[in-house]
C-alpha atoms as a PDB file:
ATOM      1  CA  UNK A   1      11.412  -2.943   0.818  1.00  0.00           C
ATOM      2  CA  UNK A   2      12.239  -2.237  -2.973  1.00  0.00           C
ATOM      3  CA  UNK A   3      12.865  -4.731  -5.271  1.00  0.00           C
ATOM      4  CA  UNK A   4      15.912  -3.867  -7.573  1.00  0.00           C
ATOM      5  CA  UNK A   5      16.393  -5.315 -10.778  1.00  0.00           C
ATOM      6  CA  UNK A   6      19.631  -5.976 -12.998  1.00  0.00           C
ATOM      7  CA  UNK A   7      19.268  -3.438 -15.996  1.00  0.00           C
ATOM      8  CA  UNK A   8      16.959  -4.700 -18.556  1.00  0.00           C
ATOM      9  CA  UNK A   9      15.002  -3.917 -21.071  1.00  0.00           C
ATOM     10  CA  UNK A  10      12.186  -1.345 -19.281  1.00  0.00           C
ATOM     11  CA  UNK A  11      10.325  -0.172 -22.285  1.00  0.00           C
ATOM     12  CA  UNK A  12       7.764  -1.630 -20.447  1.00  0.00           C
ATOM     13  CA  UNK A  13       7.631  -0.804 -16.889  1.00  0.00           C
ATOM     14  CA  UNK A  14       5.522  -0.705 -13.423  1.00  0.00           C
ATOM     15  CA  UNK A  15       6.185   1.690 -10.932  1.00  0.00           C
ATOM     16  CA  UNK A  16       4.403   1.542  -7.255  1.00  0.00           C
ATOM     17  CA  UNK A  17       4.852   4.788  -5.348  1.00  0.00           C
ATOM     18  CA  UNK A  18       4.052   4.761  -1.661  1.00  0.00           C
ATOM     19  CA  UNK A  19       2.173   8.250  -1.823  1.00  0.00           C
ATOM     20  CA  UNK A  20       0.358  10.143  -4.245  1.00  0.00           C
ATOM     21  CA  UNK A  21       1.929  11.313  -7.208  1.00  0.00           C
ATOM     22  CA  UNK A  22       0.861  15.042  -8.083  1.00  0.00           C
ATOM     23  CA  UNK A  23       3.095  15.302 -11.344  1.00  0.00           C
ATOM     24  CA  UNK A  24       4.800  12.373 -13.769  1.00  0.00           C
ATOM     25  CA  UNK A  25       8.272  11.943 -11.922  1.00  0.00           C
ATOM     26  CA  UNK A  26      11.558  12.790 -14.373  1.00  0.00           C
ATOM     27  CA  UNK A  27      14.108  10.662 -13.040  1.00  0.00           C
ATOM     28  CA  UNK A  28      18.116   9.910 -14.400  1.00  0.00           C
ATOM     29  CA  UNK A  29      17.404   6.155 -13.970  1.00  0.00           C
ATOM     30  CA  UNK A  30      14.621   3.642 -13.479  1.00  0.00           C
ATOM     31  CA  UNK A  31      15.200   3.669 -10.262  1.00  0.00           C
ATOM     32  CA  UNK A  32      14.579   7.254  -9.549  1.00  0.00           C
ATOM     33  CA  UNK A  33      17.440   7.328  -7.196  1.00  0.00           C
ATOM     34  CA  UNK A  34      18.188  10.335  -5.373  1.00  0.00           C
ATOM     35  CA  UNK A  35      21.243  10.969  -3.327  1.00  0.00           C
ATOM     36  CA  UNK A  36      19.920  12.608  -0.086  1.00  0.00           C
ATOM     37  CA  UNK A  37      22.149  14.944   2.471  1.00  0.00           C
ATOM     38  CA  UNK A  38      23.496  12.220   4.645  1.00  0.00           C
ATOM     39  CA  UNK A  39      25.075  10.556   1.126  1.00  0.00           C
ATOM     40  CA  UNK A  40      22.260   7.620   1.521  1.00  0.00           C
ATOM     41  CA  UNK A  41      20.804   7.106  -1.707  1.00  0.00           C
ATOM     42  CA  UNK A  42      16.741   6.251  -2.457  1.00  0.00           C
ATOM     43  CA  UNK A  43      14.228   5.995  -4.745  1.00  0.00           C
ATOM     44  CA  UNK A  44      11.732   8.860  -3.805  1.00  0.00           C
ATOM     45  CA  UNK A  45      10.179  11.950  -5.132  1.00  0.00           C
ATOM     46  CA  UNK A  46       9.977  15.217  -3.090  1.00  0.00           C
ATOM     47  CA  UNK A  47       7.053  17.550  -3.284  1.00  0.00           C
ATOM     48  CA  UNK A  48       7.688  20.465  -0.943  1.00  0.00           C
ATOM     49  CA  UNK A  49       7.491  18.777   2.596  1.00  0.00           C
ATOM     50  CA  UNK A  50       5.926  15.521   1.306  1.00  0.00           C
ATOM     51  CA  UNK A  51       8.071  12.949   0.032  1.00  0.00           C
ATOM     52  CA  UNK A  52       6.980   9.895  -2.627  1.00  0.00           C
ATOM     53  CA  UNK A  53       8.574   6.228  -2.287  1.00  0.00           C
ATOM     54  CA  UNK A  54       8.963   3.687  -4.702  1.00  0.00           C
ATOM     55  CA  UNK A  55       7.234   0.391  -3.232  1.00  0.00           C
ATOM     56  CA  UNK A  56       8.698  -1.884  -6.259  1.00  0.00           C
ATOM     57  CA  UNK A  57       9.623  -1.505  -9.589  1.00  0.00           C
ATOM     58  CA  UNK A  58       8.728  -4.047 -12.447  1.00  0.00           C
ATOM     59  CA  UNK A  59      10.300  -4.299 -15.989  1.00  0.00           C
ATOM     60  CA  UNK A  60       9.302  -6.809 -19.036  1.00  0.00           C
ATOM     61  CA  UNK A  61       9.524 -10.366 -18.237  1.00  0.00           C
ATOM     62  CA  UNK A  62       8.990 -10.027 -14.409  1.00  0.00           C
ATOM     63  CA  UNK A  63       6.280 -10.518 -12.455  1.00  0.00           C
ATOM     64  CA  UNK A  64       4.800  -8.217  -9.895  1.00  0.00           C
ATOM     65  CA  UNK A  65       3.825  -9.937  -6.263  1.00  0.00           C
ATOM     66  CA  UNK A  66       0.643 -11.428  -6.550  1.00  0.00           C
ATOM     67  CA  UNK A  67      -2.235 -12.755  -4.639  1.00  0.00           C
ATOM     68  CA  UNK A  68      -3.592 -15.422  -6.494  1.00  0.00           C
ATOM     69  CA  UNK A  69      -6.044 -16.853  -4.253  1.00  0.00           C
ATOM     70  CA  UNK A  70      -7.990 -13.163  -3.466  1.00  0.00           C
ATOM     71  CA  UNK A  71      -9.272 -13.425  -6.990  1.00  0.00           C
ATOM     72  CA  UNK A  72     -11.305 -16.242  -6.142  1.00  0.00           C
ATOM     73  CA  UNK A  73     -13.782 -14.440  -4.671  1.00  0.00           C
ATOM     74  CA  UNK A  74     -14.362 -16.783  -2.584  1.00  0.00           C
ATOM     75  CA  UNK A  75     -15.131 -15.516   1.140  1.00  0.00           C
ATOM     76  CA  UNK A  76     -13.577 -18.145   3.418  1.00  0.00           C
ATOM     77  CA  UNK A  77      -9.898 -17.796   1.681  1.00  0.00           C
ATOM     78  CA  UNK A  78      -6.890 -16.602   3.760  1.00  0.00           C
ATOM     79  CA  UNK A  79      -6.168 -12.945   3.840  1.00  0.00           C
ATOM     80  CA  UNK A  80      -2.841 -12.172   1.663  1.00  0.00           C
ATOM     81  CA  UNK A  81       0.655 -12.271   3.376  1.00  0.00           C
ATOM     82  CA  UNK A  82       3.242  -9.242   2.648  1.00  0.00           C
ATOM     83  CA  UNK A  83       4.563 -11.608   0.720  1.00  0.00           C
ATOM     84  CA  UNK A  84       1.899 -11.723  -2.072  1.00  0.00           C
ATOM     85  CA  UNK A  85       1.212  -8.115  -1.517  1.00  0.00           C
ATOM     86  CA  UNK A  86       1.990  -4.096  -0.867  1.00  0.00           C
ATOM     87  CA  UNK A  87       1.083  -2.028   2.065  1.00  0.00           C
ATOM     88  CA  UNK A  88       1.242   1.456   1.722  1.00  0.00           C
ATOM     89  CA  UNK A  89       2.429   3.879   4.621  1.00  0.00           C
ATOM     90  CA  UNK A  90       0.300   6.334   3.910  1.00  0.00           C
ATOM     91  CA  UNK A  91      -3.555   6.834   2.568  1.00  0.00           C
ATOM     92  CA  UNK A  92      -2.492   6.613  -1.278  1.00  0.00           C
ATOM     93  CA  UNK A  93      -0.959   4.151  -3.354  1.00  0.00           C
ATOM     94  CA  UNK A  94       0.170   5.119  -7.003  1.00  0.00           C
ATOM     95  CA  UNK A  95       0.884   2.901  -9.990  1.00  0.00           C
ATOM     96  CA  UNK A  96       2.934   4.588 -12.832  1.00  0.00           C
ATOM     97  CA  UNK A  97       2.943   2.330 -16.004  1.00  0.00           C
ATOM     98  CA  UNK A  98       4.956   3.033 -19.415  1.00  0.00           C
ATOM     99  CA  UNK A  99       4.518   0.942 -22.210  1.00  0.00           C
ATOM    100  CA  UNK A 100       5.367   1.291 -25.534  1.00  0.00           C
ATOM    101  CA  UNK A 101       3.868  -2.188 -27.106  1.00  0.00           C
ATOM    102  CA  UNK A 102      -0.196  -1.643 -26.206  1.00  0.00           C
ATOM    103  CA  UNK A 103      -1.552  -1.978 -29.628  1.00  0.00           C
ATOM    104  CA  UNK A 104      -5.647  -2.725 -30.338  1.00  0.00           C
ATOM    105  CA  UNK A 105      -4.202  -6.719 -30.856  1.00  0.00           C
ATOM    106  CA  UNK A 106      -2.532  -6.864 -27.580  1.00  0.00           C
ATOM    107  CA  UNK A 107      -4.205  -4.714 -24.515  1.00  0.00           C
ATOM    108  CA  UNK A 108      -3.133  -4.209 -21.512  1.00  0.00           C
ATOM    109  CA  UNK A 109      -5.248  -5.710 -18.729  1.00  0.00           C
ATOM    110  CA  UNK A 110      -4.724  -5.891 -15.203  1.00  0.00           C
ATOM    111  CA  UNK A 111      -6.695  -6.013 -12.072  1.00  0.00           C
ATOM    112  CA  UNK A 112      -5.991  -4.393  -8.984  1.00  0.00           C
ATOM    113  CA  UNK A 113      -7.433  -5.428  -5.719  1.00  0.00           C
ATOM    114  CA  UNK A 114      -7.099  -2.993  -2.327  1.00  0.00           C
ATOM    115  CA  UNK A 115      -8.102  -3.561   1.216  1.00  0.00           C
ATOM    116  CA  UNK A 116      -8.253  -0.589   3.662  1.00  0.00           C
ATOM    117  CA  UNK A 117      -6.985  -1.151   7.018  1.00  0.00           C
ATOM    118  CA  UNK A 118      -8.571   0.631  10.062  1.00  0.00           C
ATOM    119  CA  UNK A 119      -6.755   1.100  13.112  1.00  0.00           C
ATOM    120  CA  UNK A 120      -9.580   2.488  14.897  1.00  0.00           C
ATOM    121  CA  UNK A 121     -10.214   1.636  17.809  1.00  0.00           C
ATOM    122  CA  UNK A 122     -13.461   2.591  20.083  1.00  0.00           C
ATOM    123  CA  UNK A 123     -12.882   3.381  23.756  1.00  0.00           C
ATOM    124  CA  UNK A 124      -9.478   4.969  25.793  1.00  0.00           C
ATOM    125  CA  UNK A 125      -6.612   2.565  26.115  1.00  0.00           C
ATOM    126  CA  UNK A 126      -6.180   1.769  29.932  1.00  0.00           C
ATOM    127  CA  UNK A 127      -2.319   1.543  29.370  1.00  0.00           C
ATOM    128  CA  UNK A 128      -0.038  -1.252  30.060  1.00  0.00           C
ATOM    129  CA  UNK A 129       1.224  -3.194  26.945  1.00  0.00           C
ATOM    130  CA  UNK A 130      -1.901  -4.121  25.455  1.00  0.00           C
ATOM    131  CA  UNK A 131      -3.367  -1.498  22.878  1.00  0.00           C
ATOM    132  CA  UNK A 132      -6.688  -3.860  23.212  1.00  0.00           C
ATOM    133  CA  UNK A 133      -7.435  -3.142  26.859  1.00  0.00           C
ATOM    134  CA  UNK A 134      -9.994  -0.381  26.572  1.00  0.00           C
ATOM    135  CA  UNK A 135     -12.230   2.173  28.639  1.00  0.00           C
ATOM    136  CA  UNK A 136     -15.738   3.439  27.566  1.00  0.00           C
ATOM    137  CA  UNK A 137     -17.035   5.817  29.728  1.00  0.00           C
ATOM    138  CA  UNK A 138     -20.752   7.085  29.161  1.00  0.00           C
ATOM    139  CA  UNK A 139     -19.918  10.754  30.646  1.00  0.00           C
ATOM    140  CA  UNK A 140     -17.226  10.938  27.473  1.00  0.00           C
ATOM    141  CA  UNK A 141     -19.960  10.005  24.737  1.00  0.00           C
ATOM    142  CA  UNK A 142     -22.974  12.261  23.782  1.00  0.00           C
ATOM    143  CA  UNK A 143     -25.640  11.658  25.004  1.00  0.00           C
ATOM    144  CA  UNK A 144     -27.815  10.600  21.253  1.00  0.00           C
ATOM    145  CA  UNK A 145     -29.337   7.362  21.296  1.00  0.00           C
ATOM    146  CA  UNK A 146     -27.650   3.826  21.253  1.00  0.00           C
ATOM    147  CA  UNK A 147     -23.495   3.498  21.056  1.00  0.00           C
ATOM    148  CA  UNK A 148     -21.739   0.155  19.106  1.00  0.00           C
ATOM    149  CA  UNK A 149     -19.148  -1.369  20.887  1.00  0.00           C
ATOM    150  CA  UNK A 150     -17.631  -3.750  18.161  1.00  0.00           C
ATOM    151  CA  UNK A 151     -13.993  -5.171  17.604  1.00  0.00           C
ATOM    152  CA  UNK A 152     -11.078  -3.998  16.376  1.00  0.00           C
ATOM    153  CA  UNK A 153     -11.300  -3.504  12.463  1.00  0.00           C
ATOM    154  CA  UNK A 154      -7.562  -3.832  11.482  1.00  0.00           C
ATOM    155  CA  UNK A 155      -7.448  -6.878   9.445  1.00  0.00           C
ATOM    156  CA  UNK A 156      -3.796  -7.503  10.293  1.00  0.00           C
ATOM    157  CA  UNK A 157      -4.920  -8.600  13.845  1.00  0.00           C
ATOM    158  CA  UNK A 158      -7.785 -11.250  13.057  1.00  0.00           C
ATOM    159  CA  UNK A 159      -8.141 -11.465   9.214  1.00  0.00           C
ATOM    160  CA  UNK A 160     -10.430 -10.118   6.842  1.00  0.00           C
ATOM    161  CA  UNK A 161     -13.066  -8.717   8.319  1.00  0.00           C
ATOM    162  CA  UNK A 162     -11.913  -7.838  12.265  1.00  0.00           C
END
């Protein structure tokens, strides 16, 4: 779900790559649009068999998504909606920033704010069409001490916290 802008002024720009970045990407445009075999065009980055996609791209004078609330710090508030955030595909998330106006008198500041999302789950699924229905058999777990049996940790199902 990119978020393409009308061309403006990008002297001052925010990149969020879906992947890790292992180089600075040189791209024709600020979209890094690529033109892949089918004739379908996106913004990505290939590194041998891995490939890099832009999340969203941000120029001067607009504002990233947000989550205004999570900097509260307060522990009872709502978990953030797509809407106010990014969720990465895979286990990295990269921000590329160029800016040219960063002097001593005006920094740059910002404040990031991740969650990690487990989709562990103990136990074998039984089968049928819920991934929550679960087996634990003692004869599959060694045989050291206690074993937790807790709830499922993906925060997408229950909220913060499973």
């Amino acid at each position: 779900m990119l978020q393409y802008q009308t061309k403006e002024d990008c002297s001052g720009m925010l990149r969020i790559w879906d992947g890790p970045l292992r180089e600075v990407p040189i791209c024709k445009d600020i979209d890094c649009l690529t033109t892949d075999k089918d004739g379908t065009q996106r913004s990505s980055i290939r590194f041998g068999a891995n490939t890099t996609n832009i999340i969203a791209r941000y120029c001067r004078g607009s504002v990233p998504r947000s989550c205004d609330h999570g900097i509260l710090n307060v522990s009872s508030s709502r978990p953030c909606t797509l809407s106010e955030s990014f969720v990465s595909s895979s286990d990295f998330v990269t921000l590329e920033l160029k800016t040219s106006d960063s002097t001593v008198l005006r920094p740059l500041q910002f404040a990031l704010r991740y969650e990690f999302v487990d989709l562990l789950q103990d136990g074998t699924a039984i089968g049928g069409e819920h991934e929550c229905n679960r087996r634990f058999a003692s004869s599959q777990m060694e045989r050291k001490g206690p074993h937790q049996v807790r709830s499922v940790r993906n925060i997408f199902l229950f909220g913060r916290g499973g």
